[in-house]
Every structure is written in structure tokens, then in C-alpha cells.
N, C-alpha and C. Protein backbone atom coordinates (compact mmCIF):
# COMPACT_ATOMS: atom_id res chain seq x y z
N UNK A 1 19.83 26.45 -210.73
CA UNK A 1 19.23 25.74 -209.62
C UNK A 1 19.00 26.75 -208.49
N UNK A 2 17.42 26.78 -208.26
CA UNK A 2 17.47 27.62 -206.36
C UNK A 2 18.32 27.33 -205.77
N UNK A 3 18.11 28.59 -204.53
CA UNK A 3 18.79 27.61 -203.39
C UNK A 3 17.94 26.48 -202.89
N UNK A 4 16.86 26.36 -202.97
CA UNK A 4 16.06 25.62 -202.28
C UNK A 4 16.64 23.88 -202.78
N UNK A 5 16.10 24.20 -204.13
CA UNK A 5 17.18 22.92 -204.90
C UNK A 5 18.11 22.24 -204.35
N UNK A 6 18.72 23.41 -204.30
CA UNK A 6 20.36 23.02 -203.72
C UNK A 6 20.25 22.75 -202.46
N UNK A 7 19.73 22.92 -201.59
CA UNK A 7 19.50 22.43 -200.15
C UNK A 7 19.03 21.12 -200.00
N UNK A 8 17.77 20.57 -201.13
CA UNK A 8 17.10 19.93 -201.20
C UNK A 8 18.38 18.58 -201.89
N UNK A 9 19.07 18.75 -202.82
CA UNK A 9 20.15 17.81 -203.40
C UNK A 9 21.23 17.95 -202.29
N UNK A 10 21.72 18.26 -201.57
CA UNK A 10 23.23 18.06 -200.41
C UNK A 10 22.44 17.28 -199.34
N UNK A 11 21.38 17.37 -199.27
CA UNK A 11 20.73 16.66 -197.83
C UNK A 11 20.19 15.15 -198.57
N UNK A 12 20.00 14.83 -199.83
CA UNK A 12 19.62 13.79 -200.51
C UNK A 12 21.04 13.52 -200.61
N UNK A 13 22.10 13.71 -200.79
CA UNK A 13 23.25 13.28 -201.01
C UNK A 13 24.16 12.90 -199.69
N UNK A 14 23.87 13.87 -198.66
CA UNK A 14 24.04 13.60 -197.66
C UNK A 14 23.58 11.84 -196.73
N UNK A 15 22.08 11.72 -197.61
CA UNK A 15 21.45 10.58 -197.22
C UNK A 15 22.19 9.17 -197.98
N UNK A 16 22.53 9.57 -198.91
CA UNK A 16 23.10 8.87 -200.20
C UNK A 16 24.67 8.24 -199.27
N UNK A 17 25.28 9.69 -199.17
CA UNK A 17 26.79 8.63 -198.25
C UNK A 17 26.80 7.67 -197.33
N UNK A 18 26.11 8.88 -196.01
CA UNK A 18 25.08 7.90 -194.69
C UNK A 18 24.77 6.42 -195.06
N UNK A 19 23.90 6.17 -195.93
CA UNK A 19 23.50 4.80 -196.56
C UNK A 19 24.56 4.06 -196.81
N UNK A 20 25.47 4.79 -198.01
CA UNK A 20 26.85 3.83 -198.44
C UNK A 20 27.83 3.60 -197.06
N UNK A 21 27.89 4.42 -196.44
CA UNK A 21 28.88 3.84 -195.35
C UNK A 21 28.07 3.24 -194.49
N UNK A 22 27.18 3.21 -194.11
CA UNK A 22 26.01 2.27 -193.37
C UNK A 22 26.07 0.80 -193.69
N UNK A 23 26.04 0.67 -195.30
CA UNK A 23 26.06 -0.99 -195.56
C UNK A 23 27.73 -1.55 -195.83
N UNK A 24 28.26 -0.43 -195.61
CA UNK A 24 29.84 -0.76 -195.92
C UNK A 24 30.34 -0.88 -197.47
N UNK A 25 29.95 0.02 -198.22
CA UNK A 25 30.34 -0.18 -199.65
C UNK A 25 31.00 1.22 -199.73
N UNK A 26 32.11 0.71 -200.54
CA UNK A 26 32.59 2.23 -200.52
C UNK A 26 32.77 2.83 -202.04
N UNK A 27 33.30 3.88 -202.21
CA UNK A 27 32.92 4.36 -203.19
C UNK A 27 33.31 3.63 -204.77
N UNK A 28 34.63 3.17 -204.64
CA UNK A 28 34.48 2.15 -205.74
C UNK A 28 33.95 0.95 -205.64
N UNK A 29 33.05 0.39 -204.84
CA UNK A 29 32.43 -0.92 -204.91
C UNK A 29 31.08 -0.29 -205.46
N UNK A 30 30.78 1.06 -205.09
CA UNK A 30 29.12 1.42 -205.21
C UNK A 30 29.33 1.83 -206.88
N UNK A 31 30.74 2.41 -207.65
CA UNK A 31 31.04 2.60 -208.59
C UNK A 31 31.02 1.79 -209.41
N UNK A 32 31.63 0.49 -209.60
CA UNK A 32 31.61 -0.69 -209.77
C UNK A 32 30.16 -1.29 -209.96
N UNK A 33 29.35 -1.11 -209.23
CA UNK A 33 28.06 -1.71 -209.37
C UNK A 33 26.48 -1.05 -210.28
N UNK A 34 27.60 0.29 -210.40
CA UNK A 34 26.64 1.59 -211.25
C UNK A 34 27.60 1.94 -212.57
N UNK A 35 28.27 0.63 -212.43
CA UNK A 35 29.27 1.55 -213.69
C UNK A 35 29.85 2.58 -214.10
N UNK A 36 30.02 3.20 -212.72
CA UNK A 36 30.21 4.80 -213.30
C UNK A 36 31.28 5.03 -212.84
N UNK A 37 32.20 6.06 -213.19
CA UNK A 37 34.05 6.43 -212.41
C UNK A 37 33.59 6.47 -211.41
N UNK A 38 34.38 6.13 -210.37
CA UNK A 38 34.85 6.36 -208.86
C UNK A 38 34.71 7.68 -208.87
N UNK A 39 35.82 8.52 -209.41
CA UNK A 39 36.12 9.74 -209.21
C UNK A 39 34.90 10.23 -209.63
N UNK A 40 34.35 10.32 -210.82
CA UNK A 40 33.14 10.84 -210.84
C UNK A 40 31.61 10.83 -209.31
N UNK A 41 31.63 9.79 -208.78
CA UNK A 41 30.90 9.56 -207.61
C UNK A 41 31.43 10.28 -206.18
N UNK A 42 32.84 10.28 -206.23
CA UNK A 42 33.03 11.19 -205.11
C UNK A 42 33.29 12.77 -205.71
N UNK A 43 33.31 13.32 -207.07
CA UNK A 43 32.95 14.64 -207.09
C UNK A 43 31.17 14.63 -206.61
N UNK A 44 30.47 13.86 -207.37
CA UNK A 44 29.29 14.28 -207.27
C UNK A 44 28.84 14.36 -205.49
N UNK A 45 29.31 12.97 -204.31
CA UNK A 45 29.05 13.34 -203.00
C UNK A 45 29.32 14.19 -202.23
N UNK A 46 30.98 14.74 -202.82
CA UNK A 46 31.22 16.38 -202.51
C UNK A 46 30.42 17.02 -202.69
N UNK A 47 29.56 17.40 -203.75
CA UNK A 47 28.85 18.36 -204.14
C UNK A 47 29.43 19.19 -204.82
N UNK A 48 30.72 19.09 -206.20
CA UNK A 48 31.50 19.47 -206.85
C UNK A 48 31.32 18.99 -208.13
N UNK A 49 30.56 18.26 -208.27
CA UNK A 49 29.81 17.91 -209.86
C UNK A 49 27.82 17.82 -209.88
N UNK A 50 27.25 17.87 -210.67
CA UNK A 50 26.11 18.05 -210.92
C UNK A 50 25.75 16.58 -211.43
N UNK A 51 24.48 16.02 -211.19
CA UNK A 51 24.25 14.69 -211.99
C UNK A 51 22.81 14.86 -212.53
N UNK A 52 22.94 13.81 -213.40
CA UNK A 52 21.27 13.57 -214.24
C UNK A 52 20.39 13.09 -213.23
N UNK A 53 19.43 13.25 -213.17
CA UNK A 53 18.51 12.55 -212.77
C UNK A 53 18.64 11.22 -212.73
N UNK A 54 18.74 10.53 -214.04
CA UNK A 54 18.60 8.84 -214.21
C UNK A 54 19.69 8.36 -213.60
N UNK A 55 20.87 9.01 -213.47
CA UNK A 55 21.92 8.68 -213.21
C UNK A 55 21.57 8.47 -211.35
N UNK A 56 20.96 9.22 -210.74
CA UNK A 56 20.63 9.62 -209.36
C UNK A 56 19.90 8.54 -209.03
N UNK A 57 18.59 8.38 -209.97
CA UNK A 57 18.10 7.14 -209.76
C UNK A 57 18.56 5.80 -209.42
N UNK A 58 19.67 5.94 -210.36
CA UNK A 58 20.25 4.36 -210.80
C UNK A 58 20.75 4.17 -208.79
N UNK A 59 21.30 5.06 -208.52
CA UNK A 59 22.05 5.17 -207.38
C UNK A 59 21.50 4.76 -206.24
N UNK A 60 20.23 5.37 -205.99
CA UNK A 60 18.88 5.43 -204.91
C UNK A 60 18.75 4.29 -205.06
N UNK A 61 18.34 3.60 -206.54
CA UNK A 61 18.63 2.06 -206.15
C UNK A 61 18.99 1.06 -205.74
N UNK A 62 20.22 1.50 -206.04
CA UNK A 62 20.93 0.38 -206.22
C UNK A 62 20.96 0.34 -204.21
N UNK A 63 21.43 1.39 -204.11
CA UNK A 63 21.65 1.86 -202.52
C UNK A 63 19.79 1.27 -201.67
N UNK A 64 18.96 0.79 -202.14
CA UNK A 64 17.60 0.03 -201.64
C UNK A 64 17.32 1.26 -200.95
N UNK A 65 16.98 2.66 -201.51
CA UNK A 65 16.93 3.73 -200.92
C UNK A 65 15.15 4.25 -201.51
N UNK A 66 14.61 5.36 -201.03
CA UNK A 66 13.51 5.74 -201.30
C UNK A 66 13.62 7.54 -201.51
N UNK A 67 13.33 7.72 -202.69
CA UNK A 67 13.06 9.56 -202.65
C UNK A 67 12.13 9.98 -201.51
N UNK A 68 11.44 10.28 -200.66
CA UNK A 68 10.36 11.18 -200.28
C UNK A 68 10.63 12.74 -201.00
């Protein structure tokens, strides 16, 4: 991954927490609703795990969020 990449995914992820603590869901309720580990969701908002795409998607969703 560039750096550019990588600048470009911490500031999308960055947007990603912002949002979750915005509507008040926290990380195992947003886990819970994406099926996916807890722990797995807060490595990935650290920025200490890598994710799929679809998986990212599912998230942006669920979160009523928009890529630009």
C-alpha cells in the first residue's frame, strides 16, 4: 500500500469512529450488527489490522455513511 493509500484509509477510518461515536454505538453493538469480532473492529480502527474491501463496505453501511 502507498503512503497515499494509507493516508487515504486512517482518515476514512477516522470518519468511520467519528460516525460510530456520533450515533452512540459502540464497538460491540456496531460488531454485533456486522457480525464481525469486536476485537477484530477495534484492531482494524486502530489501524493495526488491514480489511477487505467488502468487509469496509458492509461497515460504511451499515454506519448510513458515503465513500467520496
Amino acid at each position: 500500500m502507498t503512503e497515499e493509500e494509507k493516508k487515504i484509509m486512517r482518515e476514512l477510518w477516522l470518519r468511520i469512529q467519528k460516525k460510530r461515536q456520533k450515533l452512540k454505538i459502540s464497538q460491540e453493538e456496531l460488531s454485533w450488527i456486522l457480525d464481525m469480532d469486536r476485537s477484530y473492529l477495534s484492531m482494524v480502527e486502530k489501524w493495526k489490522a488491514n480489511i477487505a474491501y467488502l468487509k469496509l463496505r458492509k461497515i460504511v453501511q451499515a454506519l448510513d455513511m458515503e465513500i467520496k
